[in-house]
Protein backbone atom coordinates (compact mmCIF):
# COMPACT_ATOMS: atom_id res chain seq x y z
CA UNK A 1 -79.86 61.18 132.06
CA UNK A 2 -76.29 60.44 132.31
CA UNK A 3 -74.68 60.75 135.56
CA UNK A 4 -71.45 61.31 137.71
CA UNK A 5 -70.02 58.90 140.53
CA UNK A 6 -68.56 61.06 143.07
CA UNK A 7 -66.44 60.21 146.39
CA UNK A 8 -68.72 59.73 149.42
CA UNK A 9 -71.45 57.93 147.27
CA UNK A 10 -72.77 61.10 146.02
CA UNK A 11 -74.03 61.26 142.10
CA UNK A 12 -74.85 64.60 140.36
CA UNK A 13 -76.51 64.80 136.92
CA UNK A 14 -74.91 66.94 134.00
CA UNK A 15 -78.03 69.15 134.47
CA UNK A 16 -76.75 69.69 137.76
CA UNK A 17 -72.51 69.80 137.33
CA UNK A 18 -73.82 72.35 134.67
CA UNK A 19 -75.93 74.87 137.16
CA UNK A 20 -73.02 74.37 139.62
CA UNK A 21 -70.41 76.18 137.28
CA UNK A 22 -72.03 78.38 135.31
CA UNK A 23 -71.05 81.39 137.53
CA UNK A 24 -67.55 80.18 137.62
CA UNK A 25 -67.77 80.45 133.45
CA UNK A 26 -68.27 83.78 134.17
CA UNK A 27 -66.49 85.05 136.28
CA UNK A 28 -63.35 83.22 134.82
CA UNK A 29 -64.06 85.74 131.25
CA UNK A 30 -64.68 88.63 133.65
CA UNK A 31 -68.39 88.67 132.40
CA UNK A 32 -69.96 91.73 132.85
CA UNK A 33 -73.81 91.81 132.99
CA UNK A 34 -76.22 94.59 132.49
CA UNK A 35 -79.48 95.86 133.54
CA UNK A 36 -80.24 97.29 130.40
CA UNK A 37 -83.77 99.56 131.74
CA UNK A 38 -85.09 101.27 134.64
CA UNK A 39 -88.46 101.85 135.74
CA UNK A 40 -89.23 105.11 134.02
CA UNK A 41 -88.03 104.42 130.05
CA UNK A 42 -90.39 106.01 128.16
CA UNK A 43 -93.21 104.55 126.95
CA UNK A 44 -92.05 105.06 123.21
CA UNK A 45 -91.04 101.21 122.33
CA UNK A 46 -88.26 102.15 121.33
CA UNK A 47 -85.70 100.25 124.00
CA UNK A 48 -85.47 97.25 121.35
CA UNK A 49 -84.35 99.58 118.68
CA UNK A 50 -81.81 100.79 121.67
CA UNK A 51 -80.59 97.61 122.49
CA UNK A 52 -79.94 96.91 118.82
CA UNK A 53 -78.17 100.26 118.17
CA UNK A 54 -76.06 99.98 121.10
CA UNK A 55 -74.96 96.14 121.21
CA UNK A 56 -71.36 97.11 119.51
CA UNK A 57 -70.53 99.88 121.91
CA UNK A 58 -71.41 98.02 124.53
CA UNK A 59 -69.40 94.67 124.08
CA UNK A 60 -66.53 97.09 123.06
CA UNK A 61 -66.79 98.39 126.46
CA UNK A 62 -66.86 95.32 127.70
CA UNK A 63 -70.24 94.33 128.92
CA UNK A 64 -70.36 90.62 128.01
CA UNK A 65 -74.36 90.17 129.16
CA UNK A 66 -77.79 91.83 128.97
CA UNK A 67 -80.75 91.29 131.37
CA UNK A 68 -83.56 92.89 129.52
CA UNK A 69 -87.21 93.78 130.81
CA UNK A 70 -90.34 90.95 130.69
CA UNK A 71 -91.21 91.37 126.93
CA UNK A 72 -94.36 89.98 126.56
CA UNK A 73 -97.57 91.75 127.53
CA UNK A 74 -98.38 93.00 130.51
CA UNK A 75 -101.98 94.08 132.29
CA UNK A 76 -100.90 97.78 131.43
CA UNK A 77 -100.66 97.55 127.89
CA UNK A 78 -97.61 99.78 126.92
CA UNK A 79 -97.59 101.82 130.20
CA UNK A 80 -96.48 98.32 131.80
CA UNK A 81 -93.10 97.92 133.14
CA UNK A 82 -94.02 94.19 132.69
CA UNK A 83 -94.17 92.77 135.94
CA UNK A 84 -98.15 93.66 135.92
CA UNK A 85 -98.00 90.06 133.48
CA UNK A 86 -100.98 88.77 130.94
CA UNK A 87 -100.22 86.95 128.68
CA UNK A 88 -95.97 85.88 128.51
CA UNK A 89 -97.00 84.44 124.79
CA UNK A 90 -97.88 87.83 123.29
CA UNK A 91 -93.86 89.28 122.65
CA UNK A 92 -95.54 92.61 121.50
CA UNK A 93 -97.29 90.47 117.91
CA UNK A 94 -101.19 90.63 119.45
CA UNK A 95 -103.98 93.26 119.79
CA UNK A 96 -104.22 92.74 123.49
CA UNK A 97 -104.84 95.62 126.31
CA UNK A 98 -105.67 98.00 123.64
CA UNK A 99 -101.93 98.04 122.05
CA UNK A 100 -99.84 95.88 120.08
CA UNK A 101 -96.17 96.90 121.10
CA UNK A 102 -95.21 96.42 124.35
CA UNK A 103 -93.31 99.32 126.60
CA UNK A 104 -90.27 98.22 124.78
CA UNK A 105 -91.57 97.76 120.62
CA UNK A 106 -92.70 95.13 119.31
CA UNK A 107 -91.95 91.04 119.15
CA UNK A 108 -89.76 91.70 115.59
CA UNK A 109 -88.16 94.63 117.83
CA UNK A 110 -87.04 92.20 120.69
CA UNK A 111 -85.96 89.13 118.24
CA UNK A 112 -83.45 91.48 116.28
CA UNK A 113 -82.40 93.09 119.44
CA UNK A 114 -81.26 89.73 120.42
CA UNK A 115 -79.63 88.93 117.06
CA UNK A 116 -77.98 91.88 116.94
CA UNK A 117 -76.65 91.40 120.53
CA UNK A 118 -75.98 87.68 119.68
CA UNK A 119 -73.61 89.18 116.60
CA UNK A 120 -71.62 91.03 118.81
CA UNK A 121 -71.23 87.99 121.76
CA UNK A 122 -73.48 89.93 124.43
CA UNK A 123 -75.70 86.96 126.23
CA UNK A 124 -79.23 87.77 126.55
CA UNK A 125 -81.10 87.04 130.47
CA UNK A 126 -84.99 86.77 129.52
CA UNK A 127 -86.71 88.61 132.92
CA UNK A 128 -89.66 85.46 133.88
CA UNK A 129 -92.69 86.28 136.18
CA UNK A 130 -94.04 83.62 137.36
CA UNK A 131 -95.53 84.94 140.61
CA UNK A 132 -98.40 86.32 139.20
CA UNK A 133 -101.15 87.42 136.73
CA UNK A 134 -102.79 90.16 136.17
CA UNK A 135 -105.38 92.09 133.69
CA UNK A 136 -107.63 88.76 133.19
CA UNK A 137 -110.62 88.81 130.58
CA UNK A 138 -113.63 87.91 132.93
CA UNK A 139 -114.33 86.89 136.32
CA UNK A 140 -115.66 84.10 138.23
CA UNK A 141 -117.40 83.78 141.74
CA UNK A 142 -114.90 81.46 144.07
CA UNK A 143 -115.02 80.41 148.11
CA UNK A 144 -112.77 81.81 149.81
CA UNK A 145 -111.19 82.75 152.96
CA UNK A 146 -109.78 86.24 154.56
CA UNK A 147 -106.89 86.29 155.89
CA UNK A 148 -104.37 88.95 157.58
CA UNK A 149 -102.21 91.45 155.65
CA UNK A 150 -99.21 91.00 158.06
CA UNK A 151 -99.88 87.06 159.04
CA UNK A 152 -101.10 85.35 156.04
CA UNK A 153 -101.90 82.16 158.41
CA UNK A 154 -104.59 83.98 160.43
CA UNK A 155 -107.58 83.39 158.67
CA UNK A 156 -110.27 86.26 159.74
CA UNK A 157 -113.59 84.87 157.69
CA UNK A 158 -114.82 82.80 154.93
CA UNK A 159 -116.57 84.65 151.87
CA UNK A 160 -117.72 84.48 148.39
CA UNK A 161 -116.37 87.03 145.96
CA UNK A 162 -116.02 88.10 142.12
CA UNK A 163 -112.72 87.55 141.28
CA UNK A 164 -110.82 88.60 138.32
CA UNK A 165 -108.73 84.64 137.51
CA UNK A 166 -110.23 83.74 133.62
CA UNK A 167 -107.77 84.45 131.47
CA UNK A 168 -108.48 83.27 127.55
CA UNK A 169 -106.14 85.84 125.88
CA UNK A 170 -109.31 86.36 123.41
CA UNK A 171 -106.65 88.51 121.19
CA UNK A 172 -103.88 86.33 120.61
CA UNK A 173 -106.77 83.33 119.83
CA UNK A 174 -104.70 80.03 121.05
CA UNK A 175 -102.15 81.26 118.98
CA UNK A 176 -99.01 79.49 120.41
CA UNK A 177 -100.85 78.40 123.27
CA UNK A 178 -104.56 77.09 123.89
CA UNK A 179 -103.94 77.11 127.61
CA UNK A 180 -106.32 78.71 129.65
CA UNK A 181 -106.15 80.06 133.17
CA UNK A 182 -109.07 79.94 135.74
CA UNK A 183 -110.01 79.82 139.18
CA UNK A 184 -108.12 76.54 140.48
CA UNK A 185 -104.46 76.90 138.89
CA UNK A 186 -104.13 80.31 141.68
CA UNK A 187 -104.16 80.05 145.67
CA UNK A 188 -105.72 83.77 146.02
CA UNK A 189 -106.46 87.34 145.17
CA UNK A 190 -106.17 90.65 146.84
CA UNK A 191 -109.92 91.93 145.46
CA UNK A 192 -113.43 91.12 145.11
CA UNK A 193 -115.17 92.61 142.42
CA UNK A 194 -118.89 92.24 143.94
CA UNK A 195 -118.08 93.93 147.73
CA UNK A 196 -115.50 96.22 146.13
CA UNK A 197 -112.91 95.19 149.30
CA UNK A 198 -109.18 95.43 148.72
CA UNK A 199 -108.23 92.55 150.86
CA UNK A 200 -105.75 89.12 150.66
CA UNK A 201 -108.57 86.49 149.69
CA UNK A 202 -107.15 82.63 149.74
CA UNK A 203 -109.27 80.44 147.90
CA UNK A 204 -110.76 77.37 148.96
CA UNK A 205 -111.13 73.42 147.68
CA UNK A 206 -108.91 70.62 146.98
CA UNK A 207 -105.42 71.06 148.04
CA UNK A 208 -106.19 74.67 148.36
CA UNK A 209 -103.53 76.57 150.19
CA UNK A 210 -100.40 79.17 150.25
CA UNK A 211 -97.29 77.20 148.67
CA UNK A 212 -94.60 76.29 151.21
CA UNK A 213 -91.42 75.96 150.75
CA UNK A 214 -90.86 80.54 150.32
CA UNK A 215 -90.42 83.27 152.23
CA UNK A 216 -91.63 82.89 156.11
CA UNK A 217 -91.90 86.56 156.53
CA UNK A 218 -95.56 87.85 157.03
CA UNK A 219 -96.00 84.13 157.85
CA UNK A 220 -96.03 82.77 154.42
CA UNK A 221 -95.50 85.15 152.07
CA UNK A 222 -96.69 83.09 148.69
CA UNK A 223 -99.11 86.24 148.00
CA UNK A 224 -97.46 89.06 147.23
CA UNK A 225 -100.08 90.89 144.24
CA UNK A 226 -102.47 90.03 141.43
CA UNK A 227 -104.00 86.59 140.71
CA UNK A 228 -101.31 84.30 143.11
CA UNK A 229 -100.37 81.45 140.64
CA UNK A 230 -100.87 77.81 142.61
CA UNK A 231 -97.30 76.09 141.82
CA UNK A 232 -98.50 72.75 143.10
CA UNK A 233 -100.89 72.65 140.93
CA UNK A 234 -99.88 70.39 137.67
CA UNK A 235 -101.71 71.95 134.98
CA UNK A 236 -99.59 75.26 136.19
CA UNK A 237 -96.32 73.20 136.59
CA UNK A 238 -96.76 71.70 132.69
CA UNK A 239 -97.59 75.03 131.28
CA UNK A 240 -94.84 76.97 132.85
CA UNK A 241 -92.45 74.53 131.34
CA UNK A 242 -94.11 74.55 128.28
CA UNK A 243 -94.00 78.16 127.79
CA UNK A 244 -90.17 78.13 128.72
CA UNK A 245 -89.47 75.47 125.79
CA UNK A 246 -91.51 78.00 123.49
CA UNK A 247 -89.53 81.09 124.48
CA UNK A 248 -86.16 79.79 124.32
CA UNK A 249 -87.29 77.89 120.89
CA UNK A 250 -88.68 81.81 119.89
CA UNK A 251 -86.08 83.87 120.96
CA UNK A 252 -82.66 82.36 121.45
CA UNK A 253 -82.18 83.77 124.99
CA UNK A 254 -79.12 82.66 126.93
CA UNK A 255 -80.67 82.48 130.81
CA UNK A 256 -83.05 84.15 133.38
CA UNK A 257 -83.55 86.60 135.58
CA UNK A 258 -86.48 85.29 138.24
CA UNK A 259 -88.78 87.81 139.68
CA UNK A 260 -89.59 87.59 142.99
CA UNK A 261 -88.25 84.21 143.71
CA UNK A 262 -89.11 84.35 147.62
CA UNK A 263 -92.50 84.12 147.07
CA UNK A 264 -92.56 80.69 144.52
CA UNK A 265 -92.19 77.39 145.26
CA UNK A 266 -87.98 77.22 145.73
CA UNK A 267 -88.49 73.31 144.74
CA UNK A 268 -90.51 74.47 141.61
CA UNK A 269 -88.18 76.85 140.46
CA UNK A 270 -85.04 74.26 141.01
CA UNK A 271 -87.63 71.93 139.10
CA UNK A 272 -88.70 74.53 135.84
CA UNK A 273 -84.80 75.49 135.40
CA UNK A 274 -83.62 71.96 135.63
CA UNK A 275 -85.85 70.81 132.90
CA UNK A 276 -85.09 73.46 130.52
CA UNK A 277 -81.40 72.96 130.89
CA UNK A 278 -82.12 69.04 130.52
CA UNK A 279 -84.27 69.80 127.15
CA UNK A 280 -81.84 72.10 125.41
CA UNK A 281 -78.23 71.05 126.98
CA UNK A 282 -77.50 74.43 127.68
CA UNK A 283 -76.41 76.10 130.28
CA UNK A 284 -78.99 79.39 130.44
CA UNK A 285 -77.46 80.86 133.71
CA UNK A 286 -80.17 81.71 136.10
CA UNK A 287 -80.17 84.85 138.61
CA UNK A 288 -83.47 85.06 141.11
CA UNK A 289 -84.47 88.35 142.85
CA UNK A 290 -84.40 87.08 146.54
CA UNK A 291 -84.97 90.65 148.09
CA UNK A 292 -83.63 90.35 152.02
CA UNK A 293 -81.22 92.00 153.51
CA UNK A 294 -80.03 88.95 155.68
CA UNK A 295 -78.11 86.85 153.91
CA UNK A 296 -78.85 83.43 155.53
CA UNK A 297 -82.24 84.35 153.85
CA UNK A 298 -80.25 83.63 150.64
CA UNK A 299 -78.22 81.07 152.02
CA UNK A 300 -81.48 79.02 152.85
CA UNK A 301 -82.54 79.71 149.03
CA UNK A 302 -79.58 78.36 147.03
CA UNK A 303 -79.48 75.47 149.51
CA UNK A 304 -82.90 74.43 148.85
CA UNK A 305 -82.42 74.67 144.85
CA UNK A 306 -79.43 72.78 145.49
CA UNK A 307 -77.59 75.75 143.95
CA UNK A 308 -79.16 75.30 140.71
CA UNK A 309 -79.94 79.74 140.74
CA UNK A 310 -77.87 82.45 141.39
CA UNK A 311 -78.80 85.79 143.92
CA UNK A 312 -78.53 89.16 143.45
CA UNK A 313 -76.87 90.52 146.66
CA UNK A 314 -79.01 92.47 148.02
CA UNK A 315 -77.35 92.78 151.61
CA UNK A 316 -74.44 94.05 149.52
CA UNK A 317 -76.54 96.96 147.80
CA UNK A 318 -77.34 98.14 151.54
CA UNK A 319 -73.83 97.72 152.54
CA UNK A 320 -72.91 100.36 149.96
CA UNK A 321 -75.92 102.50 150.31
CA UNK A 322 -75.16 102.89 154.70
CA UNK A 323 -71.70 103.28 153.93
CA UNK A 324 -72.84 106.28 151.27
CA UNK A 325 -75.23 107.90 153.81
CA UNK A 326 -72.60 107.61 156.64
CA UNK A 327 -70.51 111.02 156.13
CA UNK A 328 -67.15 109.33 156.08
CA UNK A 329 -67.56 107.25 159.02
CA UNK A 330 -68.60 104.18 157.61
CA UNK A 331 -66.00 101.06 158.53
CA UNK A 332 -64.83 100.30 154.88
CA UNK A 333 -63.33 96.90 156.58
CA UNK A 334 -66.77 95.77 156.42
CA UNK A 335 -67.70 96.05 153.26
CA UNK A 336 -68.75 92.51 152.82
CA UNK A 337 -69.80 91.52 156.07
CA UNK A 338 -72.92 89.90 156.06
CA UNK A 339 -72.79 89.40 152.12
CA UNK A 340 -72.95 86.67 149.47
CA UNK A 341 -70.40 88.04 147.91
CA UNK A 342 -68.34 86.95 150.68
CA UNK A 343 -69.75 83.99 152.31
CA UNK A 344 -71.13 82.14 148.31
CA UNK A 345 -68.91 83.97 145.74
CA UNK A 346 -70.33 81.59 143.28
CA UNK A 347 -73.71 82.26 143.46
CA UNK A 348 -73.61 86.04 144.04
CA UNK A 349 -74.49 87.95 141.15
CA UNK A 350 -73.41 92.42 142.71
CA UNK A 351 -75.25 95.16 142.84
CA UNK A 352 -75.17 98.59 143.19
CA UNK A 353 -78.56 99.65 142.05
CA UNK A 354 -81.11 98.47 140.33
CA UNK A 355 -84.96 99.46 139.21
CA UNK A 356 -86.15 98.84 142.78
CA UNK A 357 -83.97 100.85 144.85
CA UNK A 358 -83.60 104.01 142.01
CA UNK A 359 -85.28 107.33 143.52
CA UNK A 360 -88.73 107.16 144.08
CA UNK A 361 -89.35 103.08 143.85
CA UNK A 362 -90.78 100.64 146.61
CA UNK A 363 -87.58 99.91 147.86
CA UNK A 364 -85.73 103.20 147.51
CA UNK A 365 -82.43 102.81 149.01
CA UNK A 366 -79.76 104.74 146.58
CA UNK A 367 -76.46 104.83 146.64
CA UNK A 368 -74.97 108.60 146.80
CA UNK A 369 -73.18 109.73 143.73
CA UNK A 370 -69.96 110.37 145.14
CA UNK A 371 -70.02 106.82 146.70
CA UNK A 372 -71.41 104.99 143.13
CA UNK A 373 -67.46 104.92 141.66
CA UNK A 374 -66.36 103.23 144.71
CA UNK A 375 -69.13 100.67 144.95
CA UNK A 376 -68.84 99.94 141.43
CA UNK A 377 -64.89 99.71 140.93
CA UNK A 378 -65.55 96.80 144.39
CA UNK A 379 -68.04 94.64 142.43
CA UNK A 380 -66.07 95.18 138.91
CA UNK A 381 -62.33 94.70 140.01
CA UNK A 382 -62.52 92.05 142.53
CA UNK A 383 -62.47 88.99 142.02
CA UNK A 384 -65.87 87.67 143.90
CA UNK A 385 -69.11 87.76 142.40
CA UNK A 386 -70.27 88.15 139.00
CA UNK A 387 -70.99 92.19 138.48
CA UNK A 388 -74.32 93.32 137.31
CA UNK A 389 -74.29 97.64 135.77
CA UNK A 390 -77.91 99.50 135.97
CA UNK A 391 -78.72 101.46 133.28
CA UNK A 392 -79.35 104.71 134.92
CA UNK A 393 -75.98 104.36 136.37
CA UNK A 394 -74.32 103.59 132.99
CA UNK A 395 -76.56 105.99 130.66
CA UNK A 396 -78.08 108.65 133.14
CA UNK A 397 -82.42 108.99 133.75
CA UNK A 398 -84.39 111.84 133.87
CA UNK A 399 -88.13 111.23 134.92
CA UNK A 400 -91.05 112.91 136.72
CA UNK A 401 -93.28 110.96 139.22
CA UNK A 402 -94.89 111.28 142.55
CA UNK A 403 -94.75 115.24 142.18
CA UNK A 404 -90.91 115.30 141.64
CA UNK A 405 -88.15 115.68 139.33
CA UNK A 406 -85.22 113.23 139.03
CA UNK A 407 -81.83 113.79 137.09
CA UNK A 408 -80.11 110.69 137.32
CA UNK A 409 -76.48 111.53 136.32
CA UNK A 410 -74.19 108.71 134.67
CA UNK A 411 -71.41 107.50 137.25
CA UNK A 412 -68.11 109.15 136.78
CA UNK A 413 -65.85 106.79 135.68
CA UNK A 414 -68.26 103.80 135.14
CA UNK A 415 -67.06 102.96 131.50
CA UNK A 416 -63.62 103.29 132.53
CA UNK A 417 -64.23 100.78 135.11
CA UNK A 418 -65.78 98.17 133.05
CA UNK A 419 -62.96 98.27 130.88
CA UNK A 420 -59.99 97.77 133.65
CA UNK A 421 -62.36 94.64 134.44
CA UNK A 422 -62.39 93.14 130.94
CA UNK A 423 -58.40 93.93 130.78
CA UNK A 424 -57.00 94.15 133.79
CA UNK A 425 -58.66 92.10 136.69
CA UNK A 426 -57.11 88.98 136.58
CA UNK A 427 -54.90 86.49 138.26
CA UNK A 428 -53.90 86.11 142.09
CA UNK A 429 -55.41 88.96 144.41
CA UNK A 430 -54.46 90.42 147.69
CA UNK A 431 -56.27 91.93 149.67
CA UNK A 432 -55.73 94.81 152.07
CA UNK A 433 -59.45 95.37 153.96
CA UNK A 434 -57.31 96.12 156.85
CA UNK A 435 -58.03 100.37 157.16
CA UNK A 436 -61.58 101.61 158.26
CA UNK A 437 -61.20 104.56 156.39
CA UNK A 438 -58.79 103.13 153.08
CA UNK A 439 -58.75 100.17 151.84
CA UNK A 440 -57.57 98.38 148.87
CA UNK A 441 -56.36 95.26 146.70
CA UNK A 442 -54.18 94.13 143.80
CA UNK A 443 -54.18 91.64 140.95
CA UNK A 444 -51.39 90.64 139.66
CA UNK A 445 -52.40 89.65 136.37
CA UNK A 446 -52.19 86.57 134.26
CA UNK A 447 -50.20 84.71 131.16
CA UNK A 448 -53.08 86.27 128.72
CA UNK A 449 -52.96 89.35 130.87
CA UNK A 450 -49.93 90.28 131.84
CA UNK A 451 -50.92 93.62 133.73
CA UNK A 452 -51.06 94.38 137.30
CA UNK A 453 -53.13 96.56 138.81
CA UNK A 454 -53.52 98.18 142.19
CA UNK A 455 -56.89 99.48 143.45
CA UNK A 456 -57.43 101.77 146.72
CA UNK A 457 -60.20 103.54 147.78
CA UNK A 458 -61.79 105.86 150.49
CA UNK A 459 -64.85 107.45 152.10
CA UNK A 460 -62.90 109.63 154.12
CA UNK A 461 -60.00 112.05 153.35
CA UNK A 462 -57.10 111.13 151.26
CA UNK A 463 -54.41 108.96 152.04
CA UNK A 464 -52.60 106.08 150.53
CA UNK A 465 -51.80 102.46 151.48
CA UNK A 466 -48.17 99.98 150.79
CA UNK A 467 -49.50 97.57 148.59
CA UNK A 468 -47.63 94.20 147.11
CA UNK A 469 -48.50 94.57 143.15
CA UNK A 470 -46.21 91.66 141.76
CA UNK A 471 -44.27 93.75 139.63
CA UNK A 472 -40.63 95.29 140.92
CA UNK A 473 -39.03 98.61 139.86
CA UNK A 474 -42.21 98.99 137.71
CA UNK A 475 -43.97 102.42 136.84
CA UNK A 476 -47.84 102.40 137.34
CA UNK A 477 -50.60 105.04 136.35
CA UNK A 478 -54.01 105.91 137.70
CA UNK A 479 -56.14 104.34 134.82
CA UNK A 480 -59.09 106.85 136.24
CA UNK A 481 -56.81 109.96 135.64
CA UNK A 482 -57.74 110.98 139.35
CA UNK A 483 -54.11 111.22 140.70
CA UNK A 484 -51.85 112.14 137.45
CA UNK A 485 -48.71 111.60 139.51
CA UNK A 486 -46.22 107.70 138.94
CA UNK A 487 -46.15 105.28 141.06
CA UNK A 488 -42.92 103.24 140.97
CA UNK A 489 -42.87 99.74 143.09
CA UNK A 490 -39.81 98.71 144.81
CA UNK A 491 -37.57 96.24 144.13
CA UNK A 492 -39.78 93.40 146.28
CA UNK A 493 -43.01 94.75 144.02
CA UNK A 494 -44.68 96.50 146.66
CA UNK A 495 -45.54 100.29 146.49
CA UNK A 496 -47.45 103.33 148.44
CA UNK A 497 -50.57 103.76 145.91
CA UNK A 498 -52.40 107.44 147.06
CA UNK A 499 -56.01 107.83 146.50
CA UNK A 500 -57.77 111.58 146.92
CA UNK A 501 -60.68 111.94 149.48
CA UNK A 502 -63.87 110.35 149.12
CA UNK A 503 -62.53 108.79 145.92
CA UNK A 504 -60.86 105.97 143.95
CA UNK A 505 -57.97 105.11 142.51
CA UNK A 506 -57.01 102.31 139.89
CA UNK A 507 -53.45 102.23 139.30
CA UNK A 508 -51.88 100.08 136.47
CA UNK A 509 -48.51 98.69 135.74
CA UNK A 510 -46.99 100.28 132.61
């Protein structure tokens, strides 16, 4: 592996200079990433098709990335979402859990999805589970112990039980793959088959225990659902990477998104990613789903992977959501307090919503509507942080579940937004977080991009703030149509910019 000499002694490998500025790429072409599903798409496979129809509208829009569901079959057969995995070889091409699609279509569905997404320069994030299986084909008798819901450490009994763990994928036939799970490649289960008890059952034998280093909440939370896969295991180790050779090799994508990365290994991870990147030379960015709302939770995460993966920023998401809830007395000063989009700019991939926190999910925690075209225009015109649009934000959802009726609406001004960022937020920015009620910032553009822009915003009534722009004596116009009046800077290039109540205002030089 070739290597760098750096000052101090210190040597990095191109795997790793690679991982380090990958986020910079992105931000640097004002990438634009999407979460292109929610929880409740039908269960029609037709989101392939979607993705394929949509692709040119999209990158003319200006979304420059797509993270796109698990594709391969999950324990649910079509009804899955895909985090319920079964078998990540079967793309939607096997006669497995008593369909052949997927949710989503089919595995010639997904690979000309991708094509067609390729054609028009949209990246494509593969979603990877590697937490967990579900759905196996038989099950086996294995020693185990009980242990606490709330402490996983506190063991309360040993006992036998029937556990779901073989999996032999009987449809797909060693098609691809003649790797077999059992008993020893997972650390536990949360049901026995022969007493019928839903409880967190850690198996026993050699080097039998949770993995360490991941989250220390509930103790050691390594068990989160399903079969718990044992990543110090070998056999697992090798077949993970194996599989990841034979989906990039399949499909083409560009990177990752990791589900549920505080309950894996953080070494293995840094390990599985590091390898791929070695084998193929590329760069596949890589954003986990660390889901804490205290950042040095995230902190401790990208410095034990070395900063090899990128976060969502999840303390952000609650940021907006308290300051939506708060009736116009939130302190917009502190917007990014507590944050990696402030503290690791780098490594922050922001959030508004996502399939977690939409109405009537585990970790329901929306962001008003009236607040969504603030929250977004922060995460899409500044320069921190690589931006990240949810579907149902972008395209609206209507569903049904848990005895009510959602009507997701699209966020006003959403495309518009997108667009200012793939024209318009460039070069040097200042910043005026200075206002608890208003606060805003500039860019004043680039060589390639000449145009400045101002952008102010509110949760309270209207106002305005003086703002240096970089442009004297020049006219500039609302790009959101929400104020139809001019603005005209001074002679120094600084200017009063006006923004309505509970609104947002992106004004740019003519």
């Amino acid at each position: 592996m070739t290597c760098f000499k750096l000052k101090h002694g210190l040597t990095l490998s191109i795997t790793l200079l690679l991982s380090l500025n990958i986020h910079d790429t992105y931000a640097s072409q004002n990438g634009t990433m999407m979460q292109y599903f929610h929880w409740y798409n039908n269960n029609d496979g037709t989101l392939w098709d979607e993705v394929k129809n949509n692709a040119p509208a999209l990158a003319d829009n200006g979304v420059t990335s797509l993270w796109l569901p698990p594709a391969y079959k999950g324990a649910g057969g079509s009804a899955d979402v895909g985090y319920g995995v079964y078998d990540m070889y079967d793309l939607g091409e096997f006669d497995q859990k008593k369909t052949v699609r997927t949710k989503y279509g089919t595995k010639a569905q997904y690979l000309a999805a991708i094509n067609e997404a390729h054609n028009n320069n949209i990246q494509i994030y593969g979603d990877v589970v590697f937490n967990h299986r579900g759905g196996a084909d038989k099950k086996v008798w294995v020693d185990t112990v009980k242990v606490d819901w709330n402490d996983r450490n506190r063991e309360l009994g040993d006992k036998w039980i029937e556990a779901w763990v073989d999996f032999t994928f009987p449809g797909r036939n060693d098609k691809y793959s003649s790797f077999h799970w059992t008993w020893y490649h997972f650390d536990g289960v949360d049901w026995d088959d022969a007493g019928k008890e839903k409880a967190i059952f850690k198996f026993k034998g050699d080097g039998k225990a949770w993995d360490w280093d991941v989250s220390s909440e509930k103790g050691n939370y390594d068990y989160l659902m399903y079969a718990d896969l044992d990543m110090d295991h070998p056999e697992v180790k090798q077949e993970l990477k194996d599989w990841g050779e034979w989906y990039l090799n399949t499909t083409g994508v560009d990177g990752f998104r990791l589900d549920a990365v505080k309950h894996i290994k953080y070494q293995y991870l840094q390990e599985w990613i590091q390898h791929l990147r070695g084998k193929t030379g590329k760069e596949l960015f890589t954003v986990g789903e660390y889901w804490n709302y205290d950042v040095n939770n995230l902190h401790n995460f990208i410095t034990k992977t070395q900063g090899t993966i990128s976060l969502f920023d999840a303390p952000l998401h609650m940021n907006f959501y308290q300051a939506s809830r708060a009736g116009g007395n939130y302190d917009m000063r502190r917007l990014m307090d507590g944050t990696l989009m402030k503290d690791n700019p780098v490594k922050a991939v922001t959030i508004v919503e996502n399939h977690d926190t939409q109405p009537l999910q585990a970790l329901e925690s929306t962001v008003d509507w009236w607040f969504k075209p603030l929250a977004y225009a922060f995460i899409l015109l500044r320069e921190e942080g690589y931006p990240n649009v949810f579907y149902a934000d972008y395209y609206g959802a209507q569903y049904t579940d848990k005895g009510h009726d959602i009507n997701m609406v699209p966020v006003r001004h959403l495309k518009e937004l997108i667009t200012a960022r793939k024209n318009y937020a460039y070069g040097k920015q200042n910043s005026y977080m200075d206002d608890p009620n208003i606060i805003g910032w500039t860019r004043e553009g680039d060589a390639e991009h000449p145009k400045s822009m101002a952008v102010i915003m509110t949760d309270a009534t209207g106002g305005g703030k003086w703002m240096y722009a970089g442009k004297p004596s020049t006219e500039f116009k609302d790009h959101l149509s929400n104020r139809t009046e001019s603005v005209w800077t001074n002679s120094d290039g600084w200017a009063y910019f006006p923004v309505n109540g509970g609104s947002v205002s992106v004004w740019i030089s003519q």
